[in-house]
PDB file of N, CA and C in Angstrom:
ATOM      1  N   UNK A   1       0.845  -1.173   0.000  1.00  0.00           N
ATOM      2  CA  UNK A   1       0.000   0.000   0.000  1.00  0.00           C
ATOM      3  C   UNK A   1       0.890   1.236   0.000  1.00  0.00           C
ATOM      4  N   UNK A   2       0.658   2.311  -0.764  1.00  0.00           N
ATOM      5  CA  UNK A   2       0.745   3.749  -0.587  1.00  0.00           C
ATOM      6  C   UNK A   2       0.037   4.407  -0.165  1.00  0.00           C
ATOM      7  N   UNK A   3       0.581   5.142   0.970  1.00  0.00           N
ATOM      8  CA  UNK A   3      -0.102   5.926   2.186  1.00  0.00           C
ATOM      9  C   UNK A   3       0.585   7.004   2.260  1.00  0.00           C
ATOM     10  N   UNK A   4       0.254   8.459   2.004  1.00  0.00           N
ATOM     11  CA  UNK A   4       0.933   9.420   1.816  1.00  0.00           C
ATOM     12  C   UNK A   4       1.306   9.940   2.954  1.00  0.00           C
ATOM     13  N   UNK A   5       0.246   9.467   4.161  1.00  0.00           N
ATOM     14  CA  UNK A   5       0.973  10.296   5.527  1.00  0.00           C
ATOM     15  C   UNK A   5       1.755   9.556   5.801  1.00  0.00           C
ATOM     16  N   UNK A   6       1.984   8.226   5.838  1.00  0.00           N
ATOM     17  CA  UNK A   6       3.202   7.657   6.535  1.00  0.00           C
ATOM     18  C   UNK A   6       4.264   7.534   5.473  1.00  0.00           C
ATOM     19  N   UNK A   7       4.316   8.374   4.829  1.00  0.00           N
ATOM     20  CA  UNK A   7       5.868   8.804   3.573  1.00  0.00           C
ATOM     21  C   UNK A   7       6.680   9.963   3.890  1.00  0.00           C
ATOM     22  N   UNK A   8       5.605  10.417   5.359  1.00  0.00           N
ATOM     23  CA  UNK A   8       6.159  11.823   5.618  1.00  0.00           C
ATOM     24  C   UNK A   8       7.752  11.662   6.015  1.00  0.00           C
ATOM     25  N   UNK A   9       8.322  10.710   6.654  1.00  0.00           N
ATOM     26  CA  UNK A   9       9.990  10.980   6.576  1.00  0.00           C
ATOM     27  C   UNK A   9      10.705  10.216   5.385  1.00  0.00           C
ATOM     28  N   UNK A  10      10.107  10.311   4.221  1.00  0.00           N
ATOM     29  CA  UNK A  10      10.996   9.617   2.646  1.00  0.00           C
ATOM     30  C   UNK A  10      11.382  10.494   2.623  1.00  0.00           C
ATOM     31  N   UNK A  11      12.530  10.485   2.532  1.00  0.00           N
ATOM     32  CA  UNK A  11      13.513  11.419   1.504  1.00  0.00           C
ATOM     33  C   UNK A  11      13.499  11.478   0.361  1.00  0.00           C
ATOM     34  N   UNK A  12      12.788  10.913  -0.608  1.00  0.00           N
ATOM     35  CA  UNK A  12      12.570  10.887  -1.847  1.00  0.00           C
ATOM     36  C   UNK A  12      11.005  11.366  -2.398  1.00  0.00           C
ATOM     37  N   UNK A  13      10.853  11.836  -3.194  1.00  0.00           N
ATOM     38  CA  UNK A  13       9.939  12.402  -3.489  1.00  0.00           C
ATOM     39  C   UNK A  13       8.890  11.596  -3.458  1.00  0.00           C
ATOM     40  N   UNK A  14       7.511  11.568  -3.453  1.00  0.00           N
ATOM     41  CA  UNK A  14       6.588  10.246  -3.560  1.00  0.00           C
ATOM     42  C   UNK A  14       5.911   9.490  -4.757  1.00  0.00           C
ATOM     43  N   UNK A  15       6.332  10.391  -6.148  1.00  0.00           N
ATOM     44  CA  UNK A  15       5.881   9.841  -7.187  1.00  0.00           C
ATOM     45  C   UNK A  15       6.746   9.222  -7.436  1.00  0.00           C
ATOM     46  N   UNK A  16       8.765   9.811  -7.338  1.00  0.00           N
ATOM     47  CA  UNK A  16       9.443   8.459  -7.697  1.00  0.00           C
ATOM     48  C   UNK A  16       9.095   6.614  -6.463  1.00  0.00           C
ATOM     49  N   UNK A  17       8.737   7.276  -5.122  1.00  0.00           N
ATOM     50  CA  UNK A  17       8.869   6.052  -4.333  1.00  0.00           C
ATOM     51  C   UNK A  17       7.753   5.374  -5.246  1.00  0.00           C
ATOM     52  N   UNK A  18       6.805   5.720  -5.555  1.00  0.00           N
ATOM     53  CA  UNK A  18       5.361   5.160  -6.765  1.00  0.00           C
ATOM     54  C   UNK A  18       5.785   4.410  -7.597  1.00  0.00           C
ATOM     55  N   UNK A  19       6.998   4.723  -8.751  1.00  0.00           N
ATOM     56  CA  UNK A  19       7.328   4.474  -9.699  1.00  0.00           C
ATOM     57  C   UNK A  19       7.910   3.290  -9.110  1.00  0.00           C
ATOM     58  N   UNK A  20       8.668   3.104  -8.482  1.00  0.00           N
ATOM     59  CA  UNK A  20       9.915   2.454  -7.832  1.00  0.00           C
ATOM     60  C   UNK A  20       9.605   1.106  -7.429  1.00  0.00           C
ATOM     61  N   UNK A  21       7.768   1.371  -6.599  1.00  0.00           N
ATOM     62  CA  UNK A  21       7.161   0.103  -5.912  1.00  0.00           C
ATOM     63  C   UNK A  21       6.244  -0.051  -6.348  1.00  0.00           C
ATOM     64  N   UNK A  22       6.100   0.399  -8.091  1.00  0.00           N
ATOM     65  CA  UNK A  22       4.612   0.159  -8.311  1.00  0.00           C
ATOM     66  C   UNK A  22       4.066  -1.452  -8.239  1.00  0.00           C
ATOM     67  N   UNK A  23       4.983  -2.200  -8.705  1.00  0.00           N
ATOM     68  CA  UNK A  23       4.532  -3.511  -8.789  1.00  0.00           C
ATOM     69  C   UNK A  23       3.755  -4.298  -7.789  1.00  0.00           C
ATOM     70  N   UNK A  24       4.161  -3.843  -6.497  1.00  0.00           N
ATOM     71  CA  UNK A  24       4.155  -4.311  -5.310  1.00  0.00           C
ATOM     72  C   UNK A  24       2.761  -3.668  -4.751  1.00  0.00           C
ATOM     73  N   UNK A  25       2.139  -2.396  -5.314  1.00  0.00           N
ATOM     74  CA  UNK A  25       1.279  -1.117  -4.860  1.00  0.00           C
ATOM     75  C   UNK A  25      -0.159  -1.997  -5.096  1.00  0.00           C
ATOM     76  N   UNK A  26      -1.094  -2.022  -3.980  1.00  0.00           N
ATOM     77  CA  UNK A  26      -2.146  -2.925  -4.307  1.00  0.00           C
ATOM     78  C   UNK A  26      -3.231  -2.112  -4.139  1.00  0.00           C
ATOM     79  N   UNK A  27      -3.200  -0.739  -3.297  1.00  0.00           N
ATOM     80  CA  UNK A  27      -3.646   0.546  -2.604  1.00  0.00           C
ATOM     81  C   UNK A  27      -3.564   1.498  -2.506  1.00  0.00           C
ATOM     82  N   UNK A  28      -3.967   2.454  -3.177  1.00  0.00           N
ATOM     83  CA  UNK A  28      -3.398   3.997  -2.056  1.00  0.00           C
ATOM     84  C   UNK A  28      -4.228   4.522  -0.905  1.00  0.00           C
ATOM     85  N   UNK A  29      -3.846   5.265   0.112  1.00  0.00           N
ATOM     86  CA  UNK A  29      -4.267   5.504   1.150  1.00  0.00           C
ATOM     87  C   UNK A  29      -4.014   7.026   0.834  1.00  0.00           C
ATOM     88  N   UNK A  30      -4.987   7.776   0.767  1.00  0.00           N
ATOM     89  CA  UNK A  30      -4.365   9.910   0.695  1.00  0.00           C
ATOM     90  C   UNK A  30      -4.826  10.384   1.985  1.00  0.00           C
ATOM     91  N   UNK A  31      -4.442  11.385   2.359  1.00  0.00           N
ATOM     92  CA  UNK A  31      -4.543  12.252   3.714  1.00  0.00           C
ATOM     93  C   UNK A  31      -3.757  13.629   3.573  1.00  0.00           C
ATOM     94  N   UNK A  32      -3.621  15.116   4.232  1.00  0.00           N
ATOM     95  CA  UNK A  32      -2.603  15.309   4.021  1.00  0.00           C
ATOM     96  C   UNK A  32      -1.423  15.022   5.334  1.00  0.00           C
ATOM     97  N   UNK A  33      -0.573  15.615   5.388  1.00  0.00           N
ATOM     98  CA  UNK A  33       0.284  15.351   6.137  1.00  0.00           C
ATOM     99  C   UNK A  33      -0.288  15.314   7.596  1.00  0.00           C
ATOM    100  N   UNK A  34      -1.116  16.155   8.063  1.00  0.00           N
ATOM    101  CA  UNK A  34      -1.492  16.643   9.472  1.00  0.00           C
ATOM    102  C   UNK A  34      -2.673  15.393   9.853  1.00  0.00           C
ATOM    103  N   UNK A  35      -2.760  14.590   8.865  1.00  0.00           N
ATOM    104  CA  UNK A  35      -3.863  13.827   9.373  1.00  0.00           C
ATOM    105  C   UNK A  35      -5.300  14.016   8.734  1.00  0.00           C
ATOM    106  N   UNK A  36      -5.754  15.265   8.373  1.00  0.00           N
ATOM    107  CA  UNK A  36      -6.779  15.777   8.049  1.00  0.00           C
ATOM    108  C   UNK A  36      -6.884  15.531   6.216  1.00  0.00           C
ATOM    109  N   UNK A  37      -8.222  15.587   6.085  1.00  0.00           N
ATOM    110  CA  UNK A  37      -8.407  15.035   4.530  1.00  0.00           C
ATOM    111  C   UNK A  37      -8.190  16.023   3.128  1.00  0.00           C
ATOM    112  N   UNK A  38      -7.816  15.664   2.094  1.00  0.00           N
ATOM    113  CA  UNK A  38      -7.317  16.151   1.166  1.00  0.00           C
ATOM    114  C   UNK A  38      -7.733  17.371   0.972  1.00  0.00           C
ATOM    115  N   UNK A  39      -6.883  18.679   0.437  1.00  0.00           N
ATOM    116  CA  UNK A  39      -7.406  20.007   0.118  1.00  0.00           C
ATOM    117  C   UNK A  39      -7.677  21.067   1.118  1.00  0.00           C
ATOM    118  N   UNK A  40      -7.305  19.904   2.146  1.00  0.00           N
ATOM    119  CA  UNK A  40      -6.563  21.072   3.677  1.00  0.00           C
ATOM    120  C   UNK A  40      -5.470  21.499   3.901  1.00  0.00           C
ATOM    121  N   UNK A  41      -4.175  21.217   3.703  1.00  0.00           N
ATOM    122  CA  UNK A  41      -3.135  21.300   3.532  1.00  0.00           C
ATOM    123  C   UNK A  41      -2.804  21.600   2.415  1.00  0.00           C
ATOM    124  N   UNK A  42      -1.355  21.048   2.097  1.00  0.00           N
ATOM    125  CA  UNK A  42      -0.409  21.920   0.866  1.00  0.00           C
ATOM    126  C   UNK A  42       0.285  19.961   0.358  1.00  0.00           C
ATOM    127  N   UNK A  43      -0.209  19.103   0.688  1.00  0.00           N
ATOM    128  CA  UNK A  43       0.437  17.814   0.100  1.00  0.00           C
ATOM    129  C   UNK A  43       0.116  17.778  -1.681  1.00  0.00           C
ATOM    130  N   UNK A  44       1.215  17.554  -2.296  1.00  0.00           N
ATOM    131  CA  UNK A  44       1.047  17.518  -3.619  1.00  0.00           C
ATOM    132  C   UNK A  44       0.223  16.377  -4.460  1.00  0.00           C
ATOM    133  N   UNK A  45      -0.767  16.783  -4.760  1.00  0.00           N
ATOM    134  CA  UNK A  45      -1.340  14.751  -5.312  1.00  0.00           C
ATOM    135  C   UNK A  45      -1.046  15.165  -6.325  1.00  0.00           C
ATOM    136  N   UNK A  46      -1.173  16.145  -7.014  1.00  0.00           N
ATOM    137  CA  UNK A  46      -1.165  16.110  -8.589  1.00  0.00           C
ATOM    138  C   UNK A  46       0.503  15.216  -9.132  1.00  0.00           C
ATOM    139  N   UNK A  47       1.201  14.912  -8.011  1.00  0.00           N
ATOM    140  CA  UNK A  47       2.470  14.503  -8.523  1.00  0.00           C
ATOM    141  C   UNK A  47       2.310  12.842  -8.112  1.00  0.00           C
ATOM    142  N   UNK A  48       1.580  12.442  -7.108  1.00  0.00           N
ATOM    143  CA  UNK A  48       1.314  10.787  -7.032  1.00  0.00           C
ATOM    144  C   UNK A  48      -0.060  10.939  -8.235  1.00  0.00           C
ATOM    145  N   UNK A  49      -0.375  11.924  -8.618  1.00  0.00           N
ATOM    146  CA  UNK A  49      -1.639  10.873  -9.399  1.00  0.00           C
ATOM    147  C   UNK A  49      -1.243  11.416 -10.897  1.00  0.00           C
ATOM    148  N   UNK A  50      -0.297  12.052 -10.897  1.00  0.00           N
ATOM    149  CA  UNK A  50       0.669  11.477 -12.592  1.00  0.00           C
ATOM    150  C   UNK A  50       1.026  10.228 -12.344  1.00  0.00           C
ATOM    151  N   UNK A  51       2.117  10.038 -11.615  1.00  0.00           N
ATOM    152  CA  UNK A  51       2.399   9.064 -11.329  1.00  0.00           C
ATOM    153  C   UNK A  51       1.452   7.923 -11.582  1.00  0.00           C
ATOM    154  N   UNK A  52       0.453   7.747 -10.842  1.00  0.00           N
ATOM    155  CA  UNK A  52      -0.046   6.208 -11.304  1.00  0.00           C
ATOM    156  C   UNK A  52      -1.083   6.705 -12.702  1.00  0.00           C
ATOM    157  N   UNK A  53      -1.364   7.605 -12.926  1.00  0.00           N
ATOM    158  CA  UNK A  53      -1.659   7.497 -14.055  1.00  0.00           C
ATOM    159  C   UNK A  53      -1.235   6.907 -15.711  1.00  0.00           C
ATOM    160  N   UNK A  54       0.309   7.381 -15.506  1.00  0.00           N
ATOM    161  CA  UNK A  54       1.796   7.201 -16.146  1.00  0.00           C
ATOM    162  C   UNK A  54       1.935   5.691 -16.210  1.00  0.00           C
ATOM    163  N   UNK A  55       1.694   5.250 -14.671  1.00  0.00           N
ATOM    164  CA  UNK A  55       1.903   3.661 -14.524  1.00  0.00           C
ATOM    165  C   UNK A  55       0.526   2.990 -15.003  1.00  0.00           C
ATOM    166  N   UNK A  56      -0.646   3.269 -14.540  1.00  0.00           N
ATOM    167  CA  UNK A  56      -2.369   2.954 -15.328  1.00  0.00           C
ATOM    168  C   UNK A  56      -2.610   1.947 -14.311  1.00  0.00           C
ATOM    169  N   UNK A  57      -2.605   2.618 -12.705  1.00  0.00           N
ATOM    170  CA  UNK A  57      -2.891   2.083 -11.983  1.00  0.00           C
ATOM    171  C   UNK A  57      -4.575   1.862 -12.208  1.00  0.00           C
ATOM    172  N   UNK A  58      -4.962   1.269 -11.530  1.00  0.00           N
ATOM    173  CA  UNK A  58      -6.614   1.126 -11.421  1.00  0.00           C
ATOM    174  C   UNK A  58      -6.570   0.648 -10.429  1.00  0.00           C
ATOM    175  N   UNK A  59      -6.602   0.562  -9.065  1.00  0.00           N
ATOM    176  CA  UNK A  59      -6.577   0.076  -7.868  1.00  0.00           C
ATOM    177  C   UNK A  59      -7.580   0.998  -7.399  1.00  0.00           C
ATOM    178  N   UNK A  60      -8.091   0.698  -6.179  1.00  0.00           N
ATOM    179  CA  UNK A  60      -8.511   1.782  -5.370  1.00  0.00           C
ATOM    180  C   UNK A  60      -7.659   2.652  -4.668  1.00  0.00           C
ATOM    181  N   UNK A  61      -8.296   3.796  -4.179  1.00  0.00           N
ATOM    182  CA  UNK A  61      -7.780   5.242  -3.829  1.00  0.00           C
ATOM    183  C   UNK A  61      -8.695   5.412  -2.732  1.00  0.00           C
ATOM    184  N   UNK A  62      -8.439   5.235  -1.418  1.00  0.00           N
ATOM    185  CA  UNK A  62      -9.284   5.728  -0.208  1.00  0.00           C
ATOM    186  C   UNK A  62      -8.546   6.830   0.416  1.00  0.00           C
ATOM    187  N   UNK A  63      -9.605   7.074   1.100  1.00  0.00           N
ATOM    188  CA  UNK A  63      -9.400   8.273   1.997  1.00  0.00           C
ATOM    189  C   UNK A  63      -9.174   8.030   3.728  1.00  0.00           C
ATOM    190  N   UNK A  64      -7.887   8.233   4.224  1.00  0.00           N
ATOM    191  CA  UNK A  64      -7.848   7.902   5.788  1.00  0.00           C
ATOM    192  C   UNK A  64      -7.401   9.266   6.077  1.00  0.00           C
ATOM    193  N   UNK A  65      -8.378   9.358   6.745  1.00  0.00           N
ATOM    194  CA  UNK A  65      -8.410  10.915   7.633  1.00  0.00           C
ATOM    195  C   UNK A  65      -8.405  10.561   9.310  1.00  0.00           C
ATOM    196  N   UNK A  66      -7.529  11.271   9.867  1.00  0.00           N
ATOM    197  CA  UNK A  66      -7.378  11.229  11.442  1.00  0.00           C
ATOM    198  C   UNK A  66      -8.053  12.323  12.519  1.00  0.00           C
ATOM    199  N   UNK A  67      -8.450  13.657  11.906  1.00  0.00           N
ATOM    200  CA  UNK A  67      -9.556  14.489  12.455  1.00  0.00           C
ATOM    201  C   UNK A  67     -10.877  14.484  11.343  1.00  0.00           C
ATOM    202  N   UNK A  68     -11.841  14.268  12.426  1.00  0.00           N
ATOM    203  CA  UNK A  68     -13.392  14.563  11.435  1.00  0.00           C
ATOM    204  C   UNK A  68     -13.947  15.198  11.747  1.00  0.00           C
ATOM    205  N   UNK A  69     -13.639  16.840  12.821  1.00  0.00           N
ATOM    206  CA  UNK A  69     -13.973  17.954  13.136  1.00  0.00           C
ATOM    207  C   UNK A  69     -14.986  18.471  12.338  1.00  0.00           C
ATOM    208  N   UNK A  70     -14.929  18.290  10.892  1.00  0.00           N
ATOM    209  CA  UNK A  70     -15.600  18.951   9.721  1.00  0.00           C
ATOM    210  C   UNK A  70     -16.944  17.858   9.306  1.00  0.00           C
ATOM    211  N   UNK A  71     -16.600  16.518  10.451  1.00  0.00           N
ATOM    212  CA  UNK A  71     -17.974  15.505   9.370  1.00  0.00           C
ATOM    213  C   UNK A  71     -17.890  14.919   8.455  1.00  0.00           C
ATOM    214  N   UNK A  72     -18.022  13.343   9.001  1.00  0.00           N
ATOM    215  CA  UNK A  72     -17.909  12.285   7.643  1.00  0.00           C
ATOM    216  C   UNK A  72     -18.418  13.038   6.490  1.00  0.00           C
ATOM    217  N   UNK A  73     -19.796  13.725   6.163  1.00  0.00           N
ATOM    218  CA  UNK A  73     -20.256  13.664   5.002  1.00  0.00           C
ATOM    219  C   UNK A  73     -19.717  14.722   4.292  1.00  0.00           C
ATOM    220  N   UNK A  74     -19.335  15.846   4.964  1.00  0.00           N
ATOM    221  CA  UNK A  74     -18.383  16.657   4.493  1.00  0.00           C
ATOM    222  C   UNK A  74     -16.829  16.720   4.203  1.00  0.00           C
ATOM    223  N   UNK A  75     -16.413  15.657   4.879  1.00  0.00           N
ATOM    224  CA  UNK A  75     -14.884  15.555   4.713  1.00  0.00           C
ATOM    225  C   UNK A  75     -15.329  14.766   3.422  1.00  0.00           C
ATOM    226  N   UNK A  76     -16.122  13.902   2.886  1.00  0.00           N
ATOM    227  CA  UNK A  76     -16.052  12.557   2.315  1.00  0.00           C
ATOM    228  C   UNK A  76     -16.482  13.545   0.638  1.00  0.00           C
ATOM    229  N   UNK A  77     -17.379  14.204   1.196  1.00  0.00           N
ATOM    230  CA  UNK A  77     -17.852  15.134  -0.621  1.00  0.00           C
ATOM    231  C   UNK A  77     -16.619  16.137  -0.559  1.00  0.00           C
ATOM    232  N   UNK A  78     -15.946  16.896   0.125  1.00  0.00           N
ATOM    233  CA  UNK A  78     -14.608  17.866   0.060  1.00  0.00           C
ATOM    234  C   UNK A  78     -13.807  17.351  -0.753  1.00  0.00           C
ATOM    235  N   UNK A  79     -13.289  15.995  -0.462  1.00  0.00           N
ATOM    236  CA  UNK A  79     -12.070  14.671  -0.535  1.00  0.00           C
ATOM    237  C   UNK A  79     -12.796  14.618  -1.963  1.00  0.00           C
ATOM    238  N   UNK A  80     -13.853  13.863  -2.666  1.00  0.00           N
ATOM    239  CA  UNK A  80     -14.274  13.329  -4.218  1.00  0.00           C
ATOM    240  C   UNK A  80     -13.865  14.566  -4.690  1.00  0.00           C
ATOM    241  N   UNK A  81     -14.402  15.691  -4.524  1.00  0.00           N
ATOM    242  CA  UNK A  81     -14.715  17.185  -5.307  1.00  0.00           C
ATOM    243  C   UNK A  81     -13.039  17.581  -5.500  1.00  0.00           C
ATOM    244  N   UNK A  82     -12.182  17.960  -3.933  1.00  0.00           N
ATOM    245  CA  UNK A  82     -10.637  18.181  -4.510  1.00  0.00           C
ATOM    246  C   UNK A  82      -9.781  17.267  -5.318  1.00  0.00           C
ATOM    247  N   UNK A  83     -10.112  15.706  -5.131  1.00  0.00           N
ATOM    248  CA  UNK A  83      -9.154  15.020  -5.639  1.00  0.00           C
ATOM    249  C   UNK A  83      -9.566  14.358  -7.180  1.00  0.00           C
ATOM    250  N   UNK A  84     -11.017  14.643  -7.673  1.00  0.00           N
ATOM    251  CA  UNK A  84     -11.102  14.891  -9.229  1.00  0.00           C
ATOM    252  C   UNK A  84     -10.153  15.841  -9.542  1.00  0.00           C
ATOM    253  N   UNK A  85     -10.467  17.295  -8.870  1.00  0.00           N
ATOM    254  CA  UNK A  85      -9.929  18.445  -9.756  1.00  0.00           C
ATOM    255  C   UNK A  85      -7.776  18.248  -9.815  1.00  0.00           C
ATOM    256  N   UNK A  86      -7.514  17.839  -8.722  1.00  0.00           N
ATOM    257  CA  UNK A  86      -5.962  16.981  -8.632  1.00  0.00           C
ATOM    258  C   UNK A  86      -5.691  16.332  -9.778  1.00  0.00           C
ATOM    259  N   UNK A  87      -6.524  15.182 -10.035  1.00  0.00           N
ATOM    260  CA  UNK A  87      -6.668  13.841 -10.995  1.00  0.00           C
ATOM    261  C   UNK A  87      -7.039  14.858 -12.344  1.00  0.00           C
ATOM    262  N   UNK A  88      -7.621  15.689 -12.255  1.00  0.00           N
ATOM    263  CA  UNK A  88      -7.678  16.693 -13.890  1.00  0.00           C
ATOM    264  C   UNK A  88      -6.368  16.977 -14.134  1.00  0.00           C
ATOM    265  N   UNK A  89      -6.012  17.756 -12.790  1.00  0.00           N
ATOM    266  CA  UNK A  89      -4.355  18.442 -13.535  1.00  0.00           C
ATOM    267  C   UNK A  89      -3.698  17.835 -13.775  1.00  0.00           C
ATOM    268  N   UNK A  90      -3.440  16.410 -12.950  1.00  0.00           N
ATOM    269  CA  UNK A  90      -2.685  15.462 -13.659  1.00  0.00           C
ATOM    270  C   UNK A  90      -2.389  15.302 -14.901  1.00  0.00           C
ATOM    271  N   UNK A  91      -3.568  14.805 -15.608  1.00  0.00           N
ATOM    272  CA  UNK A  91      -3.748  14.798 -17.058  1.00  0.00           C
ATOM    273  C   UNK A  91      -3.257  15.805 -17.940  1.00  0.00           C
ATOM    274  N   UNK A  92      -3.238  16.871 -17.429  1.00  0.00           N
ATOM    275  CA  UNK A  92      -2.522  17.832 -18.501  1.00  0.00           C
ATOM    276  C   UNK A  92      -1.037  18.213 -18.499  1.00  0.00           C
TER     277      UNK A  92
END
């Protein structure tokens, strides 16, 4: 699995660690760094979701969030809505 919060001490960037272990990659797990769900922070997806795009992952992509201050149903529509528009820029 790829889990972007627990990559927080790679020294390497996270689309090459992607490239590197794609074979092995059965999952991704997104968050940003602080725990809290995508498009709260400053974590880069547009660079893991070239990445498996590049590679033509099709796996699933969940969401593990560690504060829900904001509400399942709102963290959960925030998370679809930012990480399409991520998964757009990718593409270009």
């Amino acid at each position: 699995m790829f889990d972007s919060h627990n990559t927080e001490d790679e020294t390497e960037p996270h689309d090459v660690l992607i490239e590197r272990y794609f074979d092995i990659i059965r999952h991704v797990h997104v968050n940003e760094m602080n725990g809290h769900h995508p498009g709260t922070g400053d974590y880069d997806f547009v660079r893991i979701f070239r990445a498996l795009q590049h590679l033509n992952y099709t796996g699933f992509i969940s969401l593990e969030a560690f504060n829900f201050d904001a509400g399942g149903e709102r963290i959960a529509a925030e998370t679809i809505e930012y990480l399409k528009r991520r998964e757009g820029e990718a593409k270009n």
